[in-house]
C-alpha atoms as a PDB file:
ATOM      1  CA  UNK A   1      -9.722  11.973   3.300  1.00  0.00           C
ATOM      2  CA  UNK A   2      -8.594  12.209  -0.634  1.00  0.00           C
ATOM      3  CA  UNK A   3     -10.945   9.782  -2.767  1.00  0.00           C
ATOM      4  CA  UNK A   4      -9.040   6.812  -4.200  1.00  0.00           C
ATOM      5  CA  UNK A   5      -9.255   4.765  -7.238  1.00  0.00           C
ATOM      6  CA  UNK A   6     -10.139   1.571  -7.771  1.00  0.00           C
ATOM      7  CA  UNK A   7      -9.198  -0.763 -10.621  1.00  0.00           C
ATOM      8  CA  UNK A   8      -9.113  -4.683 -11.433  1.00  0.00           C
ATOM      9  CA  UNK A   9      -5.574  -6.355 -11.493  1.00  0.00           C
ATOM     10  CA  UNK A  10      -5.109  -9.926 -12.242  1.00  0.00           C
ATOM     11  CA  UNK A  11      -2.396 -11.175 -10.743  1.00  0.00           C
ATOM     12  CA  UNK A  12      -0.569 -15.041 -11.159  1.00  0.00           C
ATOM     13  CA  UNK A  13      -2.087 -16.852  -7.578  1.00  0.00           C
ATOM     14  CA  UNK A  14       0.947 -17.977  -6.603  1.00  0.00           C
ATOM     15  CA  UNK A  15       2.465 -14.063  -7.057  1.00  0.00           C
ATOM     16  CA  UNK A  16      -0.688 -13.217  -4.955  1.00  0.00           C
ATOM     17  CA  UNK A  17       0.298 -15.802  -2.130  1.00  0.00           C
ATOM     18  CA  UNK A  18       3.763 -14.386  -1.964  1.00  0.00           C
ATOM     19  CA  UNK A  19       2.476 -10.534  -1.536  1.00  0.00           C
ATOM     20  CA  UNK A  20      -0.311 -11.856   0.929  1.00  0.00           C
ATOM     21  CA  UNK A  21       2.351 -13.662   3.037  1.00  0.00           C
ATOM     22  CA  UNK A  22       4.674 -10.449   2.746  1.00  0.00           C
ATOM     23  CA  UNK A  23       1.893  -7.848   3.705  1.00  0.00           C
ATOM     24  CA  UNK A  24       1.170 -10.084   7.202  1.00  0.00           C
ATOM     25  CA  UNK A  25       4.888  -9.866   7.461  1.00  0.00           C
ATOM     26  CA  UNK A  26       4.769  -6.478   7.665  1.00  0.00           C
ATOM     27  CA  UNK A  27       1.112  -6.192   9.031  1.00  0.00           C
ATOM     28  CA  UNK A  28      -0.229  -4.675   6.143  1.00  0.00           C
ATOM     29  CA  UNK A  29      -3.122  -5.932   3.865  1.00  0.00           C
ATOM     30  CA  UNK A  30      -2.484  -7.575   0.433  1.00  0.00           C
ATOM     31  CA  UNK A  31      -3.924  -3.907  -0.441  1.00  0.00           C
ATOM     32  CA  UNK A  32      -1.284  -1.639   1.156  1.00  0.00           C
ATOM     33  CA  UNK A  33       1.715  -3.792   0.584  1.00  0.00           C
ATOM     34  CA  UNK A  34       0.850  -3.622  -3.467  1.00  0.00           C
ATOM     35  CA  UNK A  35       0.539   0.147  -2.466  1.00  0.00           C
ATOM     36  CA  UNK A  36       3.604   0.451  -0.416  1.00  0.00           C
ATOM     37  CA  UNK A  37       5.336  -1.217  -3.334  1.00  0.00           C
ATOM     38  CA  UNK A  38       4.359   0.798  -6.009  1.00  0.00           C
ATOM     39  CA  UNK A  39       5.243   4.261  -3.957  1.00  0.00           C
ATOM     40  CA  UNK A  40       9.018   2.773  -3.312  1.00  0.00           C
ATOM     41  CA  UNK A  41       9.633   1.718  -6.972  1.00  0.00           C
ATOM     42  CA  UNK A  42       8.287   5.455  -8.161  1.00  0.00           C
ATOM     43  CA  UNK A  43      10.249   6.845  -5.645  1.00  0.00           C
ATOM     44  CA  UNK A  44      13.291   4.943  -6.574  1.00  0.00           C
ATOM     45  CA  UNK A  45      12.962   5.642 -10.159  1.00  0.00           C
ATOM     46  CA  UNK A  46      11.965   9.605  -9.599  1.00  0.00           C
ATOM     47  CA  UNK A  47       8.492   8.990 -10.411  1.00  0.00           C
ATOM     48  CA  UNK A  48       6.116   9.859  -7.032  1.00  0.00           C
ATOM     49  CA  UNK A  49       4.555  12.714  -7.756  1.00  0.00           C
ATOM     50  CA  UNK A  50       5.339  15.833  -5.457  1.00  0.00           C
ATOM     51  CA  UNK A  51       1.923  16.492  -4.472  1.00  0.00           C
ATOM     52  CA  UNK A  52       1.279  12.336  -3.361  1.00  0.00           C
ATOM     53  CA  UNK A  53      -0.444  12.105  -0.180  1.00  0.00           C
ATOM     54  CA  UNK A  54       1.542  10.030   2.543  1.00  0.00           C
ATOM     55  CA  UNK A  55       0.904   6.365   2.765  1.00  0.00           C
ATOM     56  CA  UNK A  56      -0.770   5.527   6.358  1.00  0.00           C
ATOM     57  CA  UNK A  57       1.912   3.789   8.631  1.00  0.00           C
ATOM     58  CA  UNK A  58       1.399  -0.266   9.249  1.00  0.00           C
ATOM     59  CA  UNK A  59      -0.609  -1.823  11.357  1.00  0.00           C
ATOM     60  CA  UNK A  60      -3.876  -0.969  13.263  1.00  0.00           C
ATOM     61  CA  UNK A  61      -4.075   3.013  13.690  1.00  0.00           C
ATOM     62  CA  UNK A  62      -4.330   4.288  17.476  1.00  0.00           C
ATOM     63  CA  UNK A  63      -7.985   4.962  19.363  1.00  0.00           C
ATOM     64  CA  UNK A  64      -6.630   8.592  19.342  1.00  0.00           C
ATOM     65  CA  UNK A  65      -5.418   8.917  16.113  1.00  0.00           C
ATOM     66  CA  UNK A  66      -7.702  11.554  13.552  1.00  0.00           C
ATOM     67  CA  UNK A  67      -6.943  10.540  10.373  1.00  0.00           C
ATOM     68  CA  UNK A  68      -8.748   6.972   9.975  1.00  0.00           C
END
């Protein structure tokens, strides 16, 4: 698996609330749904780079899946 980054991002707590509700929406962490966000607004604006790595689907990943 390709090593990711890690940073610090303060976010208002009521903005945090929102994205936390949103991600178990969708059944993604807080994590992935600030991921999944990001991707989609570089994609939108031409942005993603070509060589970006594809975002794992939502929700738990199958017993016979190979790539957790």
């Amino acid at each position: 698996m390709a090593s990711r980054k890690s940073f610090l991002l303060r976010l208002d707590p009521a903005v945090h609330d929102a994205l936390a509700r949103w991600a178990g929406d969708e059944l993604r962490s807080t994590n992935a749904q600030i991921e999944f966000l990001l991707r989609k607004a570089l994609q939108d604006a031409g942005r993603l780079p070509g060589g970006t790595g594809r975002q794992r689907g939502r929700g738990r990943p199958r017993k016979d899946d190979d790539s957790a």
